[in-house]
N, C-alpha and C. Protein backbone atom coordinates (compact mmCIF):
# COMPACT_ATOMS: atom_id res chain seq x y z
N UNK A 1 -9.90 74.07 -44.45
CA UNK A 1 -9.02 73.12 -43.79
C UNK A 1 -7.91 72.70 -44.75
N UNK A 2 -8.00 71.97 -45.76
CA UNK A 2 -7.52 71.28 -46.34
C UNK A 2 -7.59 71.02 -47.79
N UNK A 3 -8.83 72.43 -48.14
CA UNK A 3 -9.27 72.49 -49.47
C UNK A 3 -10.23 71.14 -49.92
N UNK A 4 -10.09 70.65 -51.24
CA UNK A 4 -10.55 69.45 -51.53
C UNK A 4 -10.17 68.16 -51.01
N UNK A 5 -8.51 68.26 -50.34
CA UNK A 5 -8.67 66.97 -49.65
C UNK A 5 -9.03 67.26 -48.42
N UNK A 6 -9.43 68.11 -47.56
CA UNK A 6 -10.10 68.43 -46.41
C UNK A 6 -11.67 67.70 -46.35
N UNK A 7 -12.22 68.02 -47.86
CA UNK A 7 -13.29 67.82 -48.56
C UNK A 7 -14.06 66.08 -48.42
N UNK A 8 -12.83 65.60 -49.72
CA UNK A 8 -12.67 64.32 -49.09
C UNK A 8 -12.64 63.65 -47.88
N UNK A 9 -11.66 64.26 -47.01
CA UNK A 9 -11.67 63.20 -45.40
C UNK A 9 -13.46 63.30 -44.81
N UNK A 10 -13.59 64.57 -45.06
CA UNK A 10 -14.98 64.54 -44.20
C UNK A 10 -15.94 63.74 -45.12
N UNK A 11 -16.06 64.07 -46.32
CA UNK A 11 -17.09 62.47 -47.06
C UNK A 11 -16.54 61.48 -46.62
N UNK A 12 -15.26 60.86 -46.76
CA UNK A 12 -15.53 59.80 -46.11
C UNK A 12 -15.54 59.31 -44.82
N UNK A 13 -15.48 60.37 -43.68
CA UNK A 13 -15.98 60.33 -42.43
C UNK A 13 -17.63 60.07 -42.45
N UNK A 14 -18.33 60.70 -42.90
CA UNK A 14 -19.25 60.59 -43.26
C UNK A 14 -19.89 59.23 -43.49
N UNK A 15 -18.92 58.88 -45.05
CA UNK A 15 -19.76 57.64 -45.22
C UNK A 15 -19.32 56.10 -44.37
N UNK A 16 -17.75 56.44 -43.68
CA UNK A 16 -17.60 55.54 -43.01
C UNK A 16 -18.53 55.21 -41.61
N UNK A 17 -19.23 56.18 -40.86
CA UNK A 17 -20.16 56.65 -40.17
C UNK A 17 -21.46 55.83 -40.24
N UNK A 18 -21.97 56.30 -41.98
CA UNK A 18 -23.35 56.05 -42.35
C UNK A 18 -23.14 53.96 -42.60
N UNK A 19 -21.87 54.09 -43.42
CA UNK A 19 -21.91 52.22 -43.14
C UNK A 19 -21.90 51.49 -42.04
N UNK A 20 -21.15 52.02 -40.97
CA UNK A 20 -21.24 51.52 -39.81
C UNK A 20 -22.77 51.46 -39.18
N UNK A 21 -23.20 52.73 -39.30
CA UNK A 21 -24.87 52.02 -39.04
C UNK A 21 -25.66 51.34 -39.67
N UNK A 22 -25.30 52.03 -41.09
CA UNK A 22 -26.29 51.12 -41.71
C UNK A 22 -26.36 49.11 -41.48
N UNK A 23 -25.04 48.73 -41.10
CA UNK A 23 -24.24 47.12 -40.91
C UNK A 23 -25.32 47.06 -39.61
N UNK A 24 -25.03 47.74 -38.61
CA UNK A 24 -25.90 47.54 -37.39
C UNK A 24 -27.76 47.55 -37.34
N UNK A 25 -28.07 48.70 -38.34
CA UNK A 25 -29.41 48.16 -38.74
C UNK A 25 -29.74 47.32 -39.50
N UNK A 26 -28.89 46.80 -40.55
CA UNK A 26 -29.23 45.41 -41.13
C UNK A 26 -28.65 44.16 -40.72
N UNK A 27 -27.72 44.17 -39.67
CA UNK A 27 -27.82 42.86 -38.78
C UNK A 27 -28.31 42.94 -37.70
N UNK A 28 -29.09 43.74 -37.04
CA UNK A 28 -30.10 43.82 -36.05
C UNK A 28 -31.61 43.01 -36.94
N UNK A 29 -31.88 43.16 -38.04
CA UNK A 29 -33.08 42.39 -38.55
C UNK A 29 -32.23 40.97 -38.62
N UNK A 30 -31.12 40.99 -38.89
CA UNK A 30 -30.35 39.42 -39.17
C UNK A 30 -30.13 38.71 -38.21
N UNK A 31 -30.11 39.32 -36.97
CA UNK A 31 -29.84 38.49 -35.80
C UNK A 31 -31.12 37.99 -34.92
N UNK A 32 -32.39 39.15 -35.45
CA UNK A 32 -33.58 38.77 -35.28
C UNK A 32 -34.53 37.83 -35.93
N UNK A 33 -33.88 36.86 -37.01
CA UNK A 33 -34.08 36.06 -38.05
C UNK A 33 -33.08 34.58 -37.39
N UNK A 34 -32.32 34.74 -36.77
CA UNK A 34 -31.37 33.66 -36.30
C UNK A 34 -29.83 33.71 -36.56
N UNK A 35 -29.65 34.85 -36.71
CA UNK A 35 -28.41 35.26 -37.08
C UNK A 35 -27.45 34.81 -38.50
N UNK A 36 -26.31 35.48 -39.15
CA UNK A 36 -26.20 35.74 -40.28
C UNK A 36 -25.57 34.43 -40.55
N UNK A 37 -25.15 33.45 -40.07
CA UNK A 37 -24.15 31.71 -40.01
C UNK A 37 -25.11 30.78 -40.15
N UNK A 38 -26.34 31.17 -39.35
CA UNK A 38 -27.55 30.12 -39.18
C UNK A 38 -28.17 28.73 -40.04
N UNK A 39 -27.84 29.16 -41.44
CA UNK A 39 -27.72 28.44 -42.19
C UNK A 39 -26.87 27.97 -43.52
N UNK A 40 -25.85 28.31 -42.85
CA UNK A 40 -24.19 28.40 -43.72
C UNK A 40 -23.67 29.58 -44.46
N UNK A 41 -23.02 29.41 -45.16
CA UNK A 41 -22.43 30.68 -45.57
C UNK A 41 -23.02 30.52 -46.62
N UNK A 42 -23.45 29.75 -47.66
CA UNK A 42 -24.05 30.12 -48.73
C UNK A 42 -25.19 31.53 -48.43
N UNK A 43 -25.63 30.80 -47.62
CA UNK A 43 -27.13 31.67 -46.72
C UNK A 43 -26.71 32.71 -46.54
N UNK A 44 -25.48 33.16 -45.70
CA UNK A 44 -25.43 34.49 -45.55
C UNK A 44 -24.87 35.32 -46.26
N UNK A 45 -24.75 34.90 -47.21
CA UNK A 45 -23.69 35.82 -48.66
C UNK A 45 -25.38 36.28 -49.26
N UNK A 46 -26.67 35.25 -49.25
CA UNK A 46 -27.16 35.76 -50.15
C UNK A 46 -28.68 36.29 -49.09
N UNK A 47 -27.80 36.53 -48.02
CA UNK A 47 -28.96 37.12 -46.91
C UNK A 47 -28.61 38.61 -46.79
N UNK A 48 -26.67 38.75 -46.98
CA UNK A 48 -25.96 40.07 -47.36
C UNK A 48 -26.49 40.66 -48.59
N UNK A 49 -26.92 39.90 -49.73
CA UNK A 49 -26.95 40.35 -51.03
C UNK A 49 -28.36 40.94 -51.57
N UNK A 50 -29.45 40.74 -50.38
CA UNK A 50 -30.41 40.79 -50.28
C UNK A 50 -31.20 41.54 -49.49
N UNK A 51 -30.09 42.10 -48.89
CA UNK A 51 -30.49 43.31 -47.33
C UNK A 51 -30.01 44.42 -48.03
N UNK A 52 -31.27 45.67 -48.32
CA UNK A 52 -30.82 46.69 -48.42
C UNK A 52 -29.69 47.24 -47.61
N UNK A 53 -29.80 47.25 -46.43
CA UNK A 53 -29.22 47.98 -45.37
C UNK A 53 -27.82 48.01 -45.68
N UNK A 54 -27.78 45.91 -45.60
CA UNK A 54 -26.18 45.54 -45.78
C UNK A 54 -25.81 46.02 -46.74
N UNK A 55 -25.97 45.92 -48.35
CA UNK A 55 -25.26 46.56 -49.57
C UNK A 55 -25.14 47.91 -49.49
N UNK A 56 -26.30 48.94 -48.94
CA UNK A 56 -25.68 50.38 -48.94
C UNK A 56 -24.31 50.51 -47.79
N UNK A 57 -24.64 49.96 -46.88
CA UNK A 57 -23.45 49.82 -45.88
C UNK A 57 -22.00 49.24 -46.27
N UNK A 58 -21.80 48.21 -47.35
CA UNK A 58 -20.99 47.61 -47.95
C UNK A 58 -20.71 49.22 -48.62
N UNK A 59 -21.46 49.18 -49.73
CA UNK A 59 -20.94 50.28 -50.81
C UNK A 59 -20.32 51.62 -49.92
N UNK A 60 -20.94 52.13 -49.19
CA UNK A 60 -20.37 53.56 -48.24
C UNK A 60 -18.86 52.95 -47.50
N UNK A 61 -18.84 51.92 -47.22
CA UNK A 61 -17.52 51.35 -47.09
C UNK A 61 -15.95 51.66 -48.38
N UNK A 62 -17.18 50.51 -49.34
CA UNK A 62 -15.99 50.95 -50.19
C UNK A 62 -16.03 52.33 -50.62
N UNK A 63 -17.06 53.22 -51.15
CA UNK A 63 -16.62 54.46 -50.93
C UNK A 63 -15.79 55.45 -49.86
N UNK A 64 -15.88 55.20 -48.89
CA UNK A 64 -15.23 56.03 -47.93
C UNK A 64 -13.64 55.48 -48.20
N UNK A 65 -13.12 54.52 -48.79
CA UNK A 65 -11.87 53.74 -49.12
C UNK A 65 -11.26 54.74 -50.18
N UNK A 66 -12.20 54.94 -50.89
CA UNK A 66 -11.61 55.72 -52.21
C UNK A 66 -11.18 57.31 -51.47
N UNK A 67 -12.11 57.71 -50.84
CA UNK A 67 -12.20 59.38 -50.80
C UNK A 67 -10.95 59.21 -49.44
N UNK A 68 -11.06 58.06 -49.03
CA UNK A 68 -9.92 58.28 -47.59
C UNK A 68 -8.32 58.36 -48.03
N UNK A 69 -8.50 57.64 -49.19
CA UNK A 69 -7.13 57.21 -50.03
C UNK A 69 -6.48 58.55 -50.39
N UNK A 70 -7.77 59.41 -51.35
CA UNK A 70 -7.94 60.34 -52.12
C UNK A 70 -7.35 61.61 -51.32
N UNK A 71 -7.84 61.65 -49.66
CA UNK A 71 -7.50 62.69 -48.76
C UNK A 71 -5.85 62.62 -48.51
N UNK A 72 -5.69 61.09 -48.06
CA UNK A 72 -4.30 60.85 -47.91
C UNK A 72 -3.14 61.06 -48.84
N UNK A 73 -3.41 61.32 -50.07
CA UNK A 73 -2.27 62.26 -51.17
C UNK A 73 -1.60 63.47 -50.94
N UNK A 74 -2.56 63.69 -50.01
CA UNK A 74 -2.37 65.82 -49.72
C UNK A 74 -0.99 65.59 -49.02
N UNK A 75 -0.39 66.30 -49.09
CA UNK A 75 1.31 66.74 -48.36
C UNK A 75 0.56 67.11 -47.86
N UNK A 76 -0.25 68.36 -47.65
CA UNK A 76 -0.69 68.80 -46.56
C UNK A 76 -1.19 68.46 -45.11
N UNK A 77 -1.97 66.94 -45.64
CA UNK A 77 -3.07 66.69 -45.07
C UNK A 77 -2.22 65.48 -43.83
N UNK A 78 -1.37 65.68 -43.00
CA UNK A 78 -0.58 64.34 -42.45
C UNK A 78 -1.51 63.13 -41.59
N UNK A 79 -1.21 62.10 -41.72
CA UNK A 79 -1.71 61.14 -41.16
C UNK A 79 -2.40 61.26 -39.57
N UNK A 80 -1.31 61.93 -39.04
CA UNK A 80 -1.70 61.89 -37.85
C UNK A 80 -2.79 63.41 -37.10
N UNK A 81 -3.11 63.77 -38.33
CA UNK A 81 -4.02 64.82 -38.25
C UNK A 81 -5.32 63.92 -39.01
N UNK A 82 -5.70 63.31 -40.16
CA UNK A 82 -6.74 62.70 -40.81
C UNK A 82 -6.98 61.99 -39.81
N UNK A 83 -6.20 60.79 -39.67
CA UNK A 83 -6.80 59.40 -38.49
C UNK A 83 -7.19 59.94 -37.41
N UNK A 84 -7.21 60.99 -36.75
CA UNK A 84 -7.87 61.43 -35.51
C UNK A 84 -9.42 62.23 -35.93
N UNK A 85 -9.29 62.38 -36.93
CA UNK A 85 -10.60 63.10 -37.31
C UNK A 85 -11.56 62.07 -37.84
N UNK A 86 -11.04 61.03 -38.65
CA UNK A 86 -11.55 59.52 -38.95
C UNK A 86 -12.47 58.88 -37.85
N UNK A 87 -11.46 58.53 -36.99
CA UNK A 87 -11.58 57.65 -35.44
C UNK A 87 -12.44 58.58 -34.69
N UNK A 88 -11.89 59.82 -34.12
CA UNK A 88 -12.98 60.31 -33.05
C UNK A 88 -14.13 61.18 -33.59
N UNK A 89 -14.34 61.63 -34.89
CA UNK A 89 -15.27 61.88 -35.51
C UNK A 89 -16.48 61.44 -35.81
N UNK A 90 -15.75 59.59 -36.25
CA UNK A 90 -17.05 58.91 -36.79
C UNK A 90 -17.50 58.26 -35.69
N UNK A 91 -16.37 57.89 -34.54
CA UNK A 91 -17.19 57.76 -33.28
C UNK A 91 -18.30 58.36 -32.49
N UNK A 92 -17.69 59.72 -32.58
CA UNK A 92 -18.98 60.70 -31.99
C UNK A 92 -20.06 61.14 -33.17
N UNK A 93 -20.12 60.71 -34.75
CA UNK A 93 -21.30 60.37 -34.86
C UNK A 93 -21.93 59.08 -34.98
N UNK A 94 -21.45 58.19 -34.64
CA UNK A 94 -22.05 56.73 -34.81
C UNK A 94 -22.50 56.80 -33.24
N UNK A 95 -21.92 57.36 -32.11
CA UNK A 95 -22.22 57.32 -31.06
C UNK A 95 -23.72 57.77 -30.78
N UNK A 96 -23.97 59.30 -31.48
CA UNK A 96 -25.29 59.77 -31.52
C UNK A 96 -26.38 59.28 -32.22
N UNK A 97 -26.09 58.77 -33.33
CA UNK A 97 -27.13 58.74 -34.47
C UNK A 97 -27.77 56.80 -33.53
N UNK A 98 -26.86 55.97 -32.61
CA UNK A 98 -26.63 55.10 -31.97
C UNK A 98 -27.80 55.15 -30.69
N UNK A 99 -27.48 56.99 -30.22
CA UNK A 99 -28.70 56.99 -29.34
C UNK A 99 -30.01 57.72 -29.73
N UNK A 100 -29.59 58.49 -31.31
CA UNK A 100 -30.72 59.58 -31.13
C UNK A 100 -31.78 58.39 -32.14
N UNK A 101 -31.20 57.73 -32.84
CA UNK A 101 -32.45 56.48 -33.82
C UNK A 101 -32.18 55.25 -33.51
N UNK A 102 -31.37 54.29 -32.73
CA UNK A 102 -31.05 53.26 -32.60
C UNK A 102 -31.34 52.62 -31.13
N UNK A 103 -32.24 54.02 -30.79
CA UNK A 103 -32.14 53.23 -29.12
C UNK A 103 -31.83 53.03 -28.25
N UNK A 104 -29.84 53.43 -28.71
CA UNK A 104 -28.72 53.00 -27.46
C UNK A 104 -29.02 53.83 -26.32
N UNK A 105 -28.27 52.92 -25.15
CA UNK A 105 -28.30 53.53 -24.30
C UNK A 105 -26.66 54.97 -24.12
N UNK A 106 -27.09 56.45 -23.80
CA UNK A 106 -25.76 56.52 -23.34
C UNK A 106 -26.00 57.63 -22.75
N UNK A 107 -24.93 57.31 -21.63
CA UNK A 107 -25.19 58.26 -20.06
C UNK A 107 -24.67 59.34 -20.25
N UNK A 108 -24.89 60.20 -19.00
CA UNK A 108 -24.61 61.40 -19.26
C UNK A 108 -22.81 61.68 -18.97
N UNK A 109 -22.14 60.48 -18.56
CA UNK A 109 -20.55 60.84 -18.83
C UNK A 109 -20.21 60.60 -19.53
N UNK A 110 -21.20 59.06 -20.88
CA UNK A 110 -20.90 58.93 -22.22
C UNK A 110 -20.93 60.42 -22.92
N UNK A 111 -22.04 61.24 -23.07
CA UNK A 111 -22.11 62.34 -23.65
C UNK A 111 -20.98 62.88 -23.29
N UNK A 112 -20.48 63.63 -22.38
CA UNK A 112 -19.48 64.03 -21.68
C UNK A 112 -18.48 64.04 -22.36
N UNK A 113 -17.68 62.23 -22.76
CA UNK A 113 -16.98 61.99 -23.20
C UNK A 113 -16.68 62.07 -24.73
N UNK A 114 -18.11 62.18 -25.29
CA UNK A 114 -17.54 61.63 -27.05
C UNK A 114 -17.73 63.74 -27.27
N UNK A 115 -18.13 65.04 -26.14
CA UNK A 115 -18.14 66.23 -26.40
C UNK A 115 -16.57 65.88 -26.21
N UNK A 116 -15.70 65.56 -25.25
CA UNK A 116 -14.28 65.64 -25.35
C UNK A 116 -13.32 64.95 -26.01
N UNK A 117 -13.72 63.89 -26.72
CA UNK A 117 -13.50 63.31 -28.19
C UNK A 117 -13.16 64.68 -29.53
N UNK A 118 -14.88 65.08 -29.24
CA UNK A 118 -15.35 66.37 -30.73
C UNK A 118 -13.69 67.25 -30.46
N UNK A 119 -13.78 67.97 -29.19
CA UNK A 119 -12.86 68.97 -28.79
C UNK A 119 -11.40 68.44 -29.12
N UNK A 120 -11.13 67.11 -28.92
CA UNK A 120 -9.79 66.53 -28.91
C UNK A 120 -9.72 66.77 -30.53
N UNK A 121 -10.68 66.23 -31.26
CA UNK A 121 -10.74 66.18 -32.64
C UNK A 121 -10.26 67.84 -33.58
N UNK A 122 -11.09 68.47 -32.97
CA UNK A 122 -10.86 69.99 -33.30
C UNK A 122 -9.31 70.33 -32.72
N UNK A 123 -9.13 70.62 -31.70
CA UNK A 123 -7.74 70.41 -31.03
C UNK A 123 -6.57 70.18 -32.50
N UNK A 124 -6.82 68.62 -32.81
CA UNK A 124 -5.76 68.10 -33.27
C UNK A 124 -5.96 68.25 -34.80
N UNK A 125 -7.08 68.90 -35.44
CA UNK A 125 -7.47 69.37 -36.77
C UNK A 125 -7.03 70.50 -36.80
N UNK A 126 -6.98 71.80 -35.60
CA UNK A 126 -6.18 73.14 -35.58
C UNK A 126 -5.10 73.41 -35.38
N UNK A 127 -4.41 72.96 -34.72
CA UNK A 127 -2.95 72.64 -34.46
C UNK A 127 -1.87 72.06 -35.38
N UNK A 128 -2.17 71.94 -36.81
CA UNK A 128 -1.29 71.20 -37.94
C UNK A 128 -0.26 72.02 -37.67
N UNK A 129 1.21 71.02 -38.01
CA UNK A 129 2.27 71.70 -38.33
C UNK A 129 2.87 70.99 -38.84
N UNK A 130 3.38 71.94 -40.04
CA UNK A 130 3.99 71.94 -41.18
C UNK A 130 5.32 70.88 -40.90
């Protein structure tokens, strides 16, 4: 695709992906506790600081910042080719990993839709021009 910054966008698709769930499985125990405000913000800085889930989810954040930055240098690599692979990428895997370990519910025109997401994604990842 894109060589090493091709490389990059997809790690941090990836880890922007894996933080986004990971935030949702560690405030799913937080909201099952009384939620993350419940007892001020002192409380929830050190309810954040104290949840596995939340700090790997924090850290894959700021990592995916670096490697997204890192992708965005490429002349090659134009904006409006990365941010579509970003957005409908990590959607259609936060979407799955959402129903295949998390429970969610999603119908069969959800599926439908995040397969014509993938395709839009590919679409607009093959089609670069110079």
């Amino acid at each position: 695709m894109f060589g090493i910054h091709g490389l990059a966008l997809l790690t941090a698709l990836v880890l922007n992906a894996t933080a986004n769930v990971l935030m949702k499985m560690g405030m799913n125990k937080v909201e099952a506790s009384g939620g993350l405000l419940k007892h001020g913000a002192v409380a929830a800085v050190q309810t954040v600081l104290t949840s596995p889930a939340l700090l790997v989810g924090l850290t894959c954040f700021g990592l995916n910042v670096g490697f997204y930055m890192f992708a965005l240098q490429s002349r090659a690599l134009k904006i409006s080719v990365a941010y579509p692979i970003m957005v409908g990428g990590g959607y259609a895997i936060i979407a799955t990993v959402g129903y295949l370990a998390l429970d969610e519910r999603l119908t069969v025109v959800q599926k439908i839709g995040v397969a014509m997401i993938l395709v839009g994604v590919v679409v607009v990842a093959s089609q670069t021009a110079e």
